[in-house]
Each structure stands twice: as C-alpha cells, then as structure tokens.
Protein backbone atom coordinates (compact mmCIF):
# COMPACT_ATOMS: atom_id res chain seq x y z
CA UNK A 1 82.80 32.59 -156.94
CA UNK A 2 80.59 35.74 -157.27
CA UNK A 3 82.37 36.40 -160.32
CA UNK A 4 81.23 33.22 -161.72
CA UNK A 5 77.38 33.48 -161.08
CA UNK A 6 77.76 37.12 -162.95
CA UNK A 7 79.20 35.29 -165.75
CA UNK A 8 76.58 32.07 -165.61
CA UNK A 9 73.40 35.31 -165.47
CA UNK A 10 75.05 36.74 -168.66
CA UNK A 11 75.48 33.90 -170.69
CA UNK A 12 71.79 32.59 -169.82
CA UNK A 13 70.44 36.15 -170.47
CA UNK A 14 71.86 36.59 -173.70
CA UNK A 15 70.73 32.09 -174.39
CA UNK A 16 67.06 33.94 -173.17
CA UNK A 17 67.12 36.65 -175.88
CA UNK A 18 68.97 34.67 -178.70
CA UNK A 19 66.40 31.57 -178.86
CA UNK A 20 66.52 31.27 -183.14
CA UNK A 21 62.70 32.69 -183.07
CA UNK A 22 61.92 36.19 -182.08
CA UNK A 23 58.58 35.33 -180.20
CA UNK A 24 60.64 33.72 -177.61
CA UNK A 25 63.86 35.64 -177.47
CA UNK A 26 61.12 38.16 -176.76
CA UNK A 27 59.30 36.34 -174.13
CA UNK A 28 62.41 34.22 -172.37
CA UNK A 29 64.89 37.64 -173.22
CA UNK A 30 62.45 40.01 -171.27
CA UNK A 31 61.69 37.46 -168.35
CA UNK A 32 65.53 37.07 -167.61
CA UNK A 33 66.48 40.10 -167.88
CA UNK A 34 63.74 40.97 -164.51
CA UNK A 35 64.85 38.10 -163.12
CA UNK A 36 67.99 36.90 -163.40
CA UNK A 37 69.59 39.90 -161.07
CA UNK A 38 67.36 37.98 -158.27
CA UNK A 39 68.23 34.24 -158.88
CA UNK A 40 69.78 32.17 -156.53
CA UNK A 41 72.70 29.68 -158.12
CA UNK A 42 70.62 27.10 -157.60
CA UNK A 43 67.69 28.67 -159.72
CA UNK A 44 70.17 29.99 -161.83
CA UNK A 45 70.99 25.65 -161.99
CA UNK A 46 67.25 25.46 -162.87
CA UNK A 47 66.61 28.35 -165.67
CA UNK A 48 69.68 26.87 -167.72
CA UNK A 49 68.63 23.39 -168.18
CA UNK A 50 64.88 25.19 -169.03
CA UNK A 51 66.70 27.19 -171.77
CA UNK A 52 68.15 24.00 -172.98
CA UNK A 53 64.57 23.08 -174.07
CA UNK A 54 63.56 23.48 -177.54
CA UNK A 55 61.37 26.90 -178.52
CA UNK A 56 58.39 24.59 -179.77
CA UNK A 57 57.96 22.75 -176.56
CA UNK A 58 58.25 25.82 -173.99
CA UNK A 59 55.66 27.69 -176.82
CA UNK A 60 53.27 24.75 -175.90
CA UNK A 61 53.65 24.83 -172.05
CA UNK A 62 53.57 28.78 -172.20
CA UNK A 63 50.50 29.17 -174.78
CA UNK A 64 48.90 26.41 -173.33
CA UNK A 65 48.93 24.13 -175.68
CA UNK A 66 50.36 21.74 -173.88
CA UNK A 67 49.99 20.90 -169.91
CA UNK A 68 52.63 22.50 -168.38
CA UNK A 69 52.09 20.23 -165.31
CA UNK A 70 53.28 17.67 -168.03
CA UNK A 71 56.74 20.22 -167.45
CA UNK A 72 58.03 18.07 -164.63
CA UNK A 73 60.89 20.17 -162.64
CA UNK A 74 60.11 23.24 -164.77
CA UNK A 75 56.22 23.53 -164.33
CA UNK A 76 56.87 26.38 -161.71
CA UNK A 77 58.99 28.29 -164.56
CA UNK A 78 56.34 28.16 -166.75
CA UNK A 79 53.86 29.62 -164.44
CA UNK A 80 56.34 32.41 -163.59
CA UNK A 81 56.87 33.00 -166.95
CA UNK A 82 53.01 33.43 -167.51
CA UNK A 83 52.50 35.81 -164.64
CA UNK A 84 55.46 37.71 -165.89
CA UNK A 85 54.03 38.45 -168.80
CA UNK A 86 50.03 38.66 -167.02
CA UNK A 87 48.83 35.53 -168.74
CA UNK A 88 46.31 33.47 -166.36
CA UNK A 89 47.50 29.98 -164.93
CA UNK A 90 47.18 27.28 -167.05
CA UNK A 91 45.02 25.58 -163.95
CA UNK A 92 42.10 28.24 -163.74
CA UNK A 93 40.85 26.71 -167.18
CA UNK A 94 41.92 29.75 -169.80
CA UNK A 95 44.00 28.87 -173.04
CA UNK A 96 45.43 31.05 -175.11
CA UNK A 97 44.19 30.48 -179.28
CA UNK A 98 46.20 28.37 -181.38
C-alpha cells in the first residue's frame, strides 16, 4: 500500500513538471515537489484530478485572471499554490497584469 502512494507522488510530480508549457511545469513542478512528500492519499486524490486541468485554465485561477472561487473543489489548491510561490490571495483585491 505504501508502495503505491510512492508510486502515485512520482507520477504526479513528474505530470507537475511536464505540463507542455514551461511557466507551469515551473510553477506546478516546484509546488509538488515541497509538497507532495507531505500529502495525505486523499490530497494526493485531490492534486491529480487538479493536474488533469488544462495549463490555460489553472494560469487564469493562479494569475488571477479568473476567480479562483469559480475553482469549485480546487479553490484551496489554488490559494496554496499562490502562497507557495508568495503571491497575495486572490480575495484581498490584488491581480497580477495580464
């Protein structure tokens, strides 16, 4: 059983880093590889079916292009992933430029 959660974190940290653009093999790639280690299965569950999303859309939620609270069961990811990488919540009003 352990052996297949080890397998599950490699496979999604190598579908982080390998995204088909490098801006978010960079962002999703360095974000898994801090916290995948640290996942339960059930976020482990969670972070796959958010990799399954396409690059465009999780640019939107994460530049703030688009409302992230639009994200449904992955809104929470998408904050994460924005304090991972020191960017202020969506919420307090701050976009990134387009």
């Amino acid at each position: 059983m352990n052996d297949d959660i080890e397998i599950r974190r490699r496979r999604a940290a190598y579908r982080a880093s390998h995204r088909g653009t490098k801006e978010m093999d960079i962002i999703l790639g360095r974000f898994a590889e801090a916290r995948l280690p640290g996942m339960s299965e059930s976020q482990l569950s969670t972070f796959e079916r958010f990799l399954a999303l396409s690059d465009p859309l999780i640019t939107a939620w994460f530049n703030g292009a688009e409302d992230a609270a639009e994200a449904g069961e992955f809104e929470t990811w998408v904050a994460d992933l924005r304090a991972h990488h020191g960017l202020p919540s969506p919420a307090s009003g701050k976009q990134l430029e387009t």
